[in-house]
N, C-alpha and C. Protein backbone atom coordinates (compact mmCIF):
# COMPACT_ATOMS: atom_id res chain seq x y z
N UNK A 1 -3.60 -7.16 33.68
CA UNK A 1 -4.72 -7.05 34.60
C UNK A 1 -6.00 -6.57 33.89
N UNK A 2 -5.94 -5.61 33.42
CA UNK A 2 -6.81 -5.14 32.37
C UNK A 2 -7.40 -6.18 31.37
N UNK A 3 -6.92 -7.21 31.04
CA UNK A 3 -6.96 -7.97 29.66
C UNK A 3 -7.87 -9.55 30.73
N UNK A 4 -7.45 -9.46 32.10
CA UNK A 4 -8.27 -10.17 33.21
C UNK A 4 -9.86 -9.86 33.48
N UNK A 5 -9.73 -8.53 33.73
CA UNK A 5 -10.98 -7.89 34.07
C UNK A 5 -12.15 -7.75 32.80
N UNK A 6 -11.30 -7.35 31.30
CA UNK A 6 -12.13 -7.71 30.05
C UNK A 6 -13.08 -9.05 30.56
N UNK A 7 -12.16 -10.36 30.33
CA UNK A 7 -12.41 -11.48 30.11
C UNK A 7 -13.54 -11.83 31.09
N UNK A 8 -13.25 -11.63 32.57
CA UNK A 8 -13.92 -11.81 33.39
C UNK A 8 -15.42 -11.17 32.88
N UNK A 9 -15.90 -9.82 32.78
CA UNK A 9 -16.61 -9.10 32.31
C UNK A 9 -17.65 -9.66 31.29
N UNK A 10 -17.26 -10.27 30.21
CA UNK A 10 -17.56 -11.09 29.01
C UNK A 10 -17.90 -12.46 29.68
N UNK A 11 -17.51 -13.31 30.72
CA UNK A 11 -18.18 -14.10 31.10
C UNK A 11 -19.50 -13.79 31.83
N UNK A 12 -18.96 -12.98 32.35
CA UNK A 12 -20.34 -12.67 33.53
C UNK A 12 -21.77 -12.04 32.40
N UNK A 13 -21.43 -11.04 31.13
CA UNK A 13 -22.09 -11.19 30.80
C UNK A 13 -23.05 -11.99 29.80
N UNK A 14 -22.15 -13.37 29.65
CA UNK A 14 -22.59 -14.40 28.34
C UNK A 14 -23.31 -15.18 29.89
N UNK A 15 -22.64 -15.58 31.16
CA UNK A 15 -23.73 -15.76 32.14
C UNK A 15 -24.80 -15.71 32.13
N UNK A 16 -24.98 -14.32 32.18
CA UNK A 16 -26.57 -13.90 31.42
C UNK A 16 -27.22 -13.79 30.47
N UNK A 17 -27.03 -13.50 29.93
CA UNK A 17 -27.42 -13.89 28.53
C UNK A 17 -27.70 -15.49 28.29
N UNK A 18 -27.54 -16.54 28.73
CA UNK A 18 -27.25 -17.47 28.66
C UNK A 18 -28.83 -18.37 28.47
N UNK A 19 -29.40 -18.04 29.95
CA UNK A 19 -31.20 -18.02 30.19
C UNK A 19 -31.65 -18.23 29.33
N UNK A 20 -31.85 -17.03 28.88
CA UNK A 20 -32.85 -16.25 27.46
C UNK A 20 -32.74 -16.78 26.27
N UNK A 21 -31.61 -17.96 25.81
CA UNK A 21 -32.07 -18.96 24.89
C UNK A 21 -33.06 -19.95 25.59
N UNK A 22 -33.06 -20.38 26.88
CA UNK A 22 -33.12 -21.72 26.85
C UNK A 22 -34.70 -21.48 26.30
N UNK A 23 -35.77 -22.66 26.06
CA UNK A 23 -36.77 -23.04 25.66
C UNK A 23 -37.63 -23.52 26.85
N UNK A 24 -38.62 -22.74 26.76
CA UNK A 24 -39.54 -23.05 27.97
C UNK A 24 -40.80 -24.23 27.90
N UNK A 25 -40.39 -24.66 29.14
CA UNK A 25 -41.27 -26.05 28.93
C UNK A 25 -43.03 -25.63 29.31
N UNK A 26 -43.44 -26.07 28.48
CA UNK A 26 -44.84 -25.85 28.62
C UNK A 26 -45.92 -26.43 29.65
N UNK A 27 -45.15 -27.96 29.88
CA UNK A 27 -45.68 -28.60 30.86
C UNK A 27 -45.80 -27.52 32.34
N UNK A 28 -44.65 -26.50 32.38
CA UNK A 28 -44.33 -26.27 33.84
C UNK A 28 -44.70 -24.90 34.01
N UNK A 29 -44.18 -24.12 32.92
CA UNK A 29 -44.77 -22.44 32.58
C UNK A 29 -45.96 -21.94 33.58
N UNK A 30 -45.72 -21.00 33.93
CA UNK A 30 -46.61 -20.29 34.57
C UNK A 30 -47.23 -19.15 33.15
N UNK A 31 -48.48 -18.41 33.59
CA UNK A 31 -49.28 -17.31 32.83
C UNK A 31 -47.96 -16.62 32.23
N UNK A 32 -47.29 -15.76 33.30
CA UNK A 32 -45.86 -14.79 33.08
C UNK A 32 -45.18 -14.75 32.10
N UNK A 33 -44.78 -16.41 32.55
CA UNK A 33 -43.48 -17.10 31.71
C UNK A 33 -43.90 -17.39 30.65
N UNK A 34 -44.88 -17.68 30.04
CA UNK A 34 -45.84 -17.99 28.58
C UNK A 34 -46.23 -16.73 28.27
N UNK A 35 -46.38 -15.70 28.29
CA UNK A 35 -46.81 -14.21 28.02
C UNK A 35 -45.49 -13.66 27.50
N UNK A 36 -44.33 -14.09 28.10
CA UNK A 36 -42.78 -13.50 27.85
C UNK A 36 -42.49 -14.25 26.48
N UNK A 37 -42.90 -15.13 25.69
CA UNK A 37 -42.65 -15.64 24.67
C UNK A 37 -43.16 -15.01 23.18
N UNK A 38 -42.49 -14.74 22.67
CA UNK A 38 -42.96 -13.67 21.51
C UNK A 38 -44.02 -14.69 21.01
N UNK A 39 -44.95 -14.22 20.43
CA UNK A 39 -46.08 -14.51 19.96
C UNK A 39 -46.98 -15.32 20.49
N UNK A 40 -47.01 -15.33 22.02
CA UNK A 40 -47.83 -15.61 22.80
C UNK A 40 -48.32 -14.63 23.46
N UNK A 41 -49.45 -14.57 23.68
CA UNK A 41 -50.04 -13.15 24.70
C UNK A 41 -51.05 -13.82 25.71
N UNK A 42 -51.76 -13.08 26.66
CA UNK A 42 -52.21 -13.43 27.47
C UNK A 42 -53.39 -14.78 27.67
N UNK A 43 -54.13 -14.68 26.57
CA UNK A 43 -55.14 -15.46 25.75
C UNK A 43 -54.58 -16.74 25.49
N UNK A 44 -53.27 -17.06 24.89
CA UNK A 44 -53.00 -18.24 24.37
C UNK A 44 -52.57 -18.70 25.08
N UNK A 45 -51.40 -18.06 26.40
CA UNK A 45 -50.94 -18.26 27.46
C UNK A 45 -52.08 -18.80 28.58
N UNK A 46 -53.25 -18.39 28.63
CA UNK A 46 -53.99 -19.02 29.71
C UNK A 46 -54.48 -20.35 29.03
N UNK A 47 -54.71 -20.62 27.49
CA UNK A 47 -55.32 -21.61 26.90
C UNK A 47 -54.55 -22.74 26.77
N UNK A 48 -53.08 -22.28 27.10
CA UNK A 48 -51.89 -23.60 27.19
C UNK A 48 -52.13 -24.26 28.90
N UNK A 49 -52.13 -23.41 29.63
CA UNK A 49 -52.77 -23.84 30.76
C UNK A 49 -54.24 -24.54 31.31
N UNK A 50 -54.61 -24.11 30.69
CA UNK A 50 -56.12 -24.44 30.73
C UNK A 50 -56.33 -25.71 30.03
N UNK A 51 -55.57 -26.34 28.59
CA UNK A 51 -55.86 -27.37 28.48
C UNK A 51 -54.62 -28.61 29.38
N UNK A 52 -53.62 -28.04 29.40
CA UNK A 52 -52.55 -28.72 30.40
C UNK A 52 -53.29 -29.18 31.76
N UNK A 53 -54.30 -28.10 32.20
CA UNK A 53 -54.78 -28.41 33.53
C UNK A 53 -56.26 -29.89 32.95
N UNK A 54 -56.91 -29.50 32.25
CA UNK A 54 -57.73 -30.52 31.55
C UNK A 54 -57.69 -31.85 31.19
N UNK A 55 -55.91 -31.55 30.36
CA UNK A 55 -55.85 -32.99 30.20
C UNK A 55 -54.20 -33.54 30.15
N UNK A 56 -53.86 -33.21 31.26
CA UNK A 56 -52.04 -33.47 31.65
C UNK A 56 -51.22 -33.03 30.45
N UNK A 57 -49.95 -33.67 30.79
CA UNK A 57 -48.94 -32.59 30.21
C UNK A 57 -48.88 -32.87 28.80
N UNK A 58 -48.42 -32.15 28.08
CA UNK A 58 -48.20 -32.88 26.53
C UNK A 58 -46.93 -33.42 26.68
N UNK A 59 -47.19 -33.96 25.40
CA UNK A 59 -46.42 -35.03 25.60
C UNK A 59 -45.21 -34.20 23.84
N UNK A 60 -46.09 -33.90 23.13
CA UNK A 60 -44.84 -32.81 22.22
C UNK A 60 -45.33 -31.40 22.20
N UNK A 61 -44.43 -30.73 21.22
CA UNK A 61 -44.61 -29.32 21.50
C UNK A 61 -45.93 -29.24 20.36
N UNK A 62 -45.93 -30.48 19.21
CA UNK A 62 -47.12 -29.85 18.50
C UNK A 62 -48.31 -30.36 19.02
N UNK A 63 -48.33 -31.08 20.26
CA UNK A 63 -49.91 -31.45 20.80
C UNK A 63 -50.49 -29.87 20.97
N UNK A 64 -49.55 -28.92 20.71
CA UNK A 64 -50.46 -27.56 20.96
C UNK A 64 -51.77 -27.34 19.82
N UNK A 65 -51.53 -28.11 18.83
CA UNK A 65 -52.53 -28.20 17.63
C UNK A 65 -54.47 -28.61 18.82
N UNK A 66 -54.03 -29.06 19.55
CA UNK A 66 -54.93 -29.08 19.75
C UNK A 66 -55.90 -28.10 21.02
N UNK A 67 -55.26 -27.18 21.18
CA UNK A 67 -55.83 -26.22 21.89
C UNK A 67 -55.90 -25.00 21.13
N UNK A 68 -56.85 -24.31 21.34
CA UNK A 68 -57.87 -23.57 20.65
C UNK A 68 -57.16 -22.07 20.25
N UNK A 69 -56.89 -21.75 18.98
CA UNK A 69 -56.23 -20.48 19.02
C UNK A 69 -54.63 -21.00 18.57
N UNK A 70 -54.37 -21.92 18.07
CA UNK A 70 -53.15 -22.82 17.67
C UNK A 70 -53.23 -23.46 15.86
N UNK A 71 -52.08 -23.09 15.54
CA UNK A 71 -52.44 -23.79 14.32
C UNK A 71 -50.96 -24.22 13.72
N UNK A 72 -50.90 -24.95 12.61
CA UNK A 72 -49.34 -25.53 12.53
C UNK A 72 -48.63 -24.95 12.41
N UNK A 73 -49.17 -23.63 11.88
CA UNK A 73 -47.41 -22.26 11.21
C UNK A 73 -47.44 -21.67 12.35
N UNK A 74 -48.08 -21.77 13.37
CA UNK A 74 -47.81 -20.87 14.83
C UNK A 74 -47.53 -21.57 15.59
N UNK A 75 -47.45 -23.11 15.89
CA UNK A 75 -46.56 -23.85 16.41
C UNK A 75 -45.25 -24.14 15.92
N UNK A 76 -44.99 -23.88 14.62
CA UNK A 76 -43.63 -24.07 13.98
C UNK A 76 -42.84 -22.94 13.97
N UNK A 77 -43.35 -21.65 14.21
CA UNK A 77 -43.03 -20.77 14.84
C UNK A 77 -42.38 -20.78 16.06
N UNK A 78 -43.08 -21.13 16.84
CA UNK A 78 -42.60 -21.66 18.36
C UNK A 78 -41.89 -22.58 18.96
N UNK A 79 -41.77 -23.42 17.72
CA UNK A 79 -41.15 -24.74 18.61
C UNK A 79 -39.83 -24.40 19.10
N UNK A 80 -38.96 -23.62 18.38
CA UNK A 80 -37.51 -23.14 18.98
C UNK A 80 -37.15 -22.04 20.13
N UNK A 81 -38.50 -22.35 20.72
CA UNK A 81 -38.89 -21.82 21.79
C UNK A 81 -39.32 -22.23 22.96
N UNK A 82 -40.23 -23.66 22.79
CA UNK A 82 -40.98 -24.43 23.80
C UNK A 82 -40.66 -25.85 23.82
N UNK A 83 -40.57 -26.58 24.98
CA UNK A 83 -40.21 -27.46 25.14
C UNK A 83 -41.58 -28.00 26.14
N UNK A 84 -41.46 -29.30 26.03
CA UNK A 84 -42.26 -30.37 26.92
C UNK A 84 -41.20 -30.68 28.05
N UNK A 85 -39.66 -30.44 27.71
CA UNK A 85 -38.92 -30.81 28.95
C UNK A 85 -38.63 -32.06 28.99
N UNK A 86 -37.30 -32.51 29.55
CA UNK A 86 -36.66 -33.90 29.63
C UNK A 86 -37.15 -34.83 29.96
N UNK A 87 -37.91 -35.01 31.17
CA UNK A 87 -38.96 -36.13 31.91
C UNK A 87 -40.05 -36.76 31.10
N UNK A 88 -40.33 -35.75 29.82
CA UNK A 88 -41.45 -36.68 29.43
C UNK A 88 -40.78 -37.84 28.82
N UNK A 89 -39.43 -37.85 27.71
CA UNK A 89 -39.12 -38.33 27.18
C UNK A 89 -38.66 -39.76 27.87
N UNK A 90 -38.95 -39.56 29.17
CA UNK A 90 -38.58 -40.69 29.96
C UNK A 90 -39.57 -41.95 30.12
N UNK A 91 -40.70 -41.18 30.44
CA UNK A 91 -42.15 -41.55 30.76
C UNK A 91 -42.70 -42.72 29.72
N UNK A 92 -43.51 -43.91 30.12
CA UNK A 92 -43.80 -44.94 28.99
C UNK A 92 -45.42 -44.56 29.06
């Protein structure tokens, strides 16, 4: 019973834990959810929005090169972090 309740325990907490890899899509991110990403802060977080709202979604994670405050070793930084999300890859 004991060796039940371990196991159980260890699921529930890899459950959670589970989230906190996934990679957040940029297309969809709110201010919050882009602020919670290490080496994003409030500034770069509104400027991912701000050009998303400007000029639709990107289409990869390095179209971030082109918003202001972005550069290639800080997107390559990030990429194992951010996603554009499944749908674009659909899109012609």
């Amino acid at each position: 019973m004991k060796k039940m309740v371990n196991v159980l325990l260890m699921l529930v907490a890899g459950l959670m834990v589970l989230p906190a890899f996934a990679a957040l899509n940029i297309n969809t991110a709110t201010q919050s959810e882009l602020e919670a990403v290490k080496g994003l802060g409030p500034t770069k977080a509104q400027s991912i929005i701000a050009y998303r709202e400007a000029n639709g979604n990107y289409k990869s994670v390095d179209d971030l090169d082109k918003v202001k405050g972005f550069g290639k070793a800080s997107i390559e930084k990030l990429k194992g972090e951010l996603t554009v999300g499944p749908d674009n890859a659909k899109k012609k």
